[in-house]
C-alpha atoms as a PDB file:
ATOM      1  CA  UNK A   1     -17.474   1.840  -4.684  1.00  0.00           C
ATOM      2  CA  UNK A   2     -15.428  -0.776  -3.848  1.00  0.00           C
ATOM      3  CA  UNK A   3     -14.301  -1.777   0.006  1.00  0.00           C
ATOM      4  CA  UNK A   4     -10.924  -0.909   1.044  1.00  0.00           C
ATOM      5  CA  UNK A   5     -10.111   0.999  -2.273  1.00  0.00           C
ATOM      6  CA  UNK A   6     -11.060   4.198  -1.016  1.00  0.00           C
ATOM      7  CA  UNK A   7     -12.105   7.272  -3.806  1.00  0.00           C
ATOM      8  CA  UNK A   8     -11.644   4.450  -6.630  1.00  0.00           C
ATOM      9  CA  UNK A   9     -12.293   5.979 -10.104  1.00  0.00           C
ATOM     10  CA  UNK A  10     -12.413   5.092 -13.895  1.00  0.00           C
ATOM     11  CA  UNK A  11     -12.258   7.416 -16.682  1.00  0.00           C
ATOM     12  CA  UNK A  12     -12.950   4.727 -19.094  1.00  0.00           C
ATOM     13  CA  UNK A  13     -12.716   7.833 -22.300  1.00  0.00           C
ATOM     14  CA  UNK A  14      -8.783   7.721 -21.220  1.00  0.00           C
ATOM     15  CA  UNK A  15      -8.693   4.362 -20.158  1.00  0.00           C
ATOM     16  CA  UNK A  16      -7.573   5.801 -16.223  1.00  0.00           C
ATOM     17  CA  UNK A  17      -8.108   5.163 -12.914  1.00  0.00           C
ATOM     18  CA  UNK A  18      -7.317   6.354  -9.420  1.00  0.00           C
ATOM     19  CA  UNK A  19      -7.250   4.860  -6.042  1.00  0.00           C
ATOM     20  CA  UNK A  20      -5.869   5.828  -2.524  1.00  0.00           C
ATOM     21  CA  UNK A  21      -4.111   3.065  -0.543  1.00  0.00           C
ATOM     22  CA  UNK A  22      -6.103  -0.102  -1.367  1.00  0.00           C
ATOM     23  CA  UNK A  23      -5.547  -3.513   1.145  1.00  0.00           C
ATOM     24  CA  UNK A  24      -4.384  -6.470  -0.491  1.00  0.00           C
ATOM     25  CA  UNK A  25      -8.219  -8.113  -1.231  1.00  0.00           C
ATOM     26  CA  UNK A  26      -9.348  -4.905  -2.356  1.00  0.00           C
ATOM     27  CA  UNK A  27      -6.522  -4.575  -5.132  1.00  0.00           C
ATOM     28  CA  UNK A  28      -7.396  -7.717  -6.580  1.00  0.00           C
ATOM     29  CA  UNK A  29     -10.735  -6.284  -6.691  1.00  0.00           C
ATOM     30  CA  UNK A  30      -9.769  -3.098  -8.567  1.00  0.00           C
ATOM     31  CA  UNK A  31      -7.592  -5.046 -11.419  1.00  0.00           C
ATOM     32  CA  UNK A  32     -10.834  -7.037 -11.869  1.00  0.00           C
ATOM     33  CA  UNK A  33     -13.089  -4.248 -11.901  1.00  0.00           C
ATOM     34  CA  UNK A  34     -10.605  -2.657 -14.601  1.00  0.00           C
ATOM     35  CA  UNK A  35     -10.906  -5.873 -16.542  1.00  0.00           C
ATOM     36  CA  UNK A  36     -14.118  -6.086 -16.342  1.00  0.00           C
ATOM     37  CA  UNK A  37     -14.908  -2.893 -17.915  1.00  0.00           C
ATOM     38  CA  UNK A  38     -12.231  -3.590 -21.003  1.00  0.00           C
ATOM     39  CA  UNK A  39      -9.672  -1.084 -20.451  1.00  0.00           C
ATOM     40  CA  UNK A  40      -7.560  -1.196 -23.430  1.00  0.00           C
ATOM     41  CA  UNK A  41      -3.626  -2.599 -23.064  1.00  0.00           C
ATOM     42  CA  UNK A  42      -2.550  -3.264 -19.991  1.00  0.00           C
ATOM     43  CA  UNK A  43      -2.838  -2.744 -16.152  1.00  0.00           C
ATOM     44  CA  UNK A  44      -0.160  -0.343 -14.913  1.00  0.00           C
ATOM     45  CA  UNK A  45      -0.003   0.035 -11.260  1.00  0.00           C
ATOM     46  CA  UNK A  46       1.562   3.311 -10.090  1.00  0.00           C
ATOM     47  CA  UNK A  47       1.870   3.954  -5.879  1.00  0.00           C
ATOM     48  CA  UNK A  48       2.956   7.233  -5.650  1.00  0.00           C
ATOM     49  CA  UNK A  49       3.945   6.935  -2.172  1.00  0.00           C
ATOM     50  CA  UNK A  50       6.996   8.204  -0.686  1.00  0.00           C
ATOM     51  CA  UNK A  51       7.567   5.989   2.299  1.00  0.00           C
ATOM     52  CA  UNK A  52       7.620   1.968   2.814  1.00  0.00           C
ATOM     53  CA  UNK A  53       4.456   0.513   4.396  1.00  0.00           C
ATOM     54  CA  UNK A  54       3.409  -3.356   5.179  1.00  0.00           C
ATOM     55  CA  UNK A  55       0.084  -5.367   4.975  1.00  0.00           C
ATOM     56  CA  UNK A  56      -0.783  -6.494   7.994  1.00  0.00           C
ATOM     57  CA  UNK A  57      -3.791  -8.365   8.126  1.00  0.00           C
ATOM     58  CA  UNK A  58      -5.047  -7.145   5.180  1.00  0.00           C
ATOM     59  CA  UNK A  59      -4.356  -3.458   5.931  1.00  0.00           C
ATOM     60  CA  UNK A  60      -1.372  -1.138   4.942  1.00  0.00           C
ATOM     61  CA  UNK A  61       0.414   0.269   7.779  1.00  0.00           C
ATOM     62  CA  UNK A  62       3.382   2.775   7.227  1.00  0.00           C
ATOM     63  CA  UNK A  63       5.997   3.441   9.506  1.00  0.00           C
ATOM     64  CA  UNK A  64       5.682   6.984  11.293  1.00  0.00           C
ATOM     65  CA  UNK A  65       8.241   9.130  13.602  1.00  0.00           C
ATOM     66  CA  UNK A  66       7.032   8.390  17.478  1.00  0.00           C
ATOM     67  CA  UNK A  67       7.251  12.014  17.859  1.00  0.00           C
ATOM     68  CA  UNK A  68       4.723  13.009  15.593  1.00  0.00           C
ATOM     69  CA  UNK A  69       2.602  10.199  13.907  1.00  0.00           C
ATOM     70  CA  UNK A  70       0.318  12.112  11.819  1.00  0.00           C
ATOM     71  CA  UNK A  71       3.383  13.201   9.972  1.00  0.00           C
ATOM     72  CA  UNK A  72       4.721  11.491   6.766  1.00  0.00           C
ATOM     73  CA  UNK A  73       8.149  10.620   6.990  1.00  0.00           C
ATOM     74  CA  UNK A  74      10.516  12.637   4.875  1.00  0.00           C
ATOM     75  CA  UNK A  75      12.684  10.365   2.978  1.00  0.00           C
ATOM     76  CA  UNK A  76      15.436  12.487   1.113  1.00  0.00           C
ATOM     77  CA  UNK A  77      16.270  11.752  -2.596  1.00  0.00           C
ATOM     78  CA  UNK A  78      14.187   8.571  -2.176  1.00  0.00           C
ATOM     79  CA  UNK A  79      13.869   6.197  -5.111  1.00  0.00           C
ATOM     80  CA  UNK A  80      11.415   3.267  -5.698  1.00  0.00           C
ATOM     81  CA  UNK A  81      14.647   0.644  -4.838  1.00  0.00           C
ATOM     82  CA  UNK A  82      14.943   2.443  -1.756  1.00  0.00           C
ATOM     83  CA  UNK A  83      11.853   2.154  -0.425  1.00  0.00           C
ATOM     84  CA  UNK A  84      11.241  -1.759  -2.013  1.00  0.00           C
ATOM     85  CA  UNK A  85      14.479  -2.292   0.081  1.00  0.00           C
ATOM     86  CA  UNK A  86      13.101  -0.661   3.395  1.00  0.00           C
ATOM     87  CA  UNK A  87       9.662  -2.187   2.801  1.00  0.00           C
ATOM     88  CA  UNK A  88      11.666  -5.677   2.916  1.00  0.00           C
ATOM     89  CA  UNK A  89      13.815  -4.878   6.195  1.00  0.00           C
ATOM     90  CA  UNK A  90      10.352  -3.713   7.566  1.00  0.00           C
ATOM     91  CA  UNK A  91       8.427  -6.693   6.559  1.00  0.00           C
ATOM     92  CA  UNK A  92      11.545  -8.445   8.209  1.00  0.00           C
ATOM     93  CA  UNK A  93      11.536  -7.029  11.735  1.00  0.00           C
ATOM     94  CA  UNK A  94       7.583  -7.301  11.919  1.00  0.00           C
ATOM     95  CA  UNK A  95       8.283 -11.370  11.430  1.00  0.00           C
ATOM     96  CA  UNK A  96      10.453 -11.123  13.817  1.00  0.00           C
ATOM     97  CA  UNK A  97       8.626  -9.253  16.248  1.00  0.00           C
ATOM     98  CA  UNK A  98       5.671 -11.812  16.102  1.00  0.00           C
ATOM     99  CA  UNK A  99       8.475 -14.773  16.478  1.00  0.00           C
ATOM    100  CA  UNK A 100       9.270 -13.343  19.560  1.00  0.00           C
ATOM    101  CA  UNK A 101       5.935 -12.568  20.546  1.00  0.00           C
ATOM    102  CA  UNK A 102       3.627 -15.659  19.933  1.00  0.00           C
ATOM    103  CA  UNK A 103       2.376 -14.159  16.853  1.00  0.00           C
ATOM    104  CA  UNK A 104       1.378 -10.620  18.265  1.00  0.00           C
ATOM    105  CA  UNK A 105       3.075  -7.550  17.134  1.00  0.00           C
ATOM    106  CA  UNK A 106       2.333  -3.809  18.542  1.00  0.00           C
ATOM    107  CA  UNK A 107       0.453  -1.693  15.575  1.00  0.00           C
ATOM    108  CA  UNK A 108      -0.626   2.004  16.561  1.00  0.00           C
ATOM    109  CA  UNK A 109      -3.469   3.327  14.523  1.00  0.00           C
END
């Protein structure tokens, strides 16, 4: 088990591994923990998620309708550029909101 890469798995036979959304320390972790037990070729990280989040403080936080929070947003025909491009606009306006805020920003978990 490894803390803040929740259900984190290794099927060394097939050289695999799974992991829900890690934070930022605990990826480093994970790519250590695969090198550690000698997976063969290389590390290929694949996030199979469909909608642009941020690290804030360590932890991811995705952007969610005000309407209805617990629902993934529904990004049509989205593409990895896509969301790399609205991850960067978000990162962006979270900056800015702690410029204009003394360094606080409003997070709802």
């Amino acid at each position: 088990m490894i803390s803040g890469a929740p259900y984190f798995r290794l099927v060394p036979k097939f050289n695999i591994a799974g992991v829900a959304q890690a934070n930022q320390s605990a990826i480093k972790t994970v790519i250590n923990e695969l090198q550690r037990a000698n997976i063969a070729g290389p590390i290929i990280w694949i996030n199979l998620r469909e909608e642009p989040l941020v690290y804030i403080n360590n932890a991811a936080h995705i952007v969610r309708e005000r309407n209805d929070p617990l629902k993934p947003m529904i990004i049509p025909n989205v593409t990895g550029r896509v969301i790399e491009s609205m991850e960067a606009k978000l990162k962006e306006e979270v900056l800015q909101e702690a410029s204009d805020n003394g360094g606080n920003i409003s997070v709802y978990v």
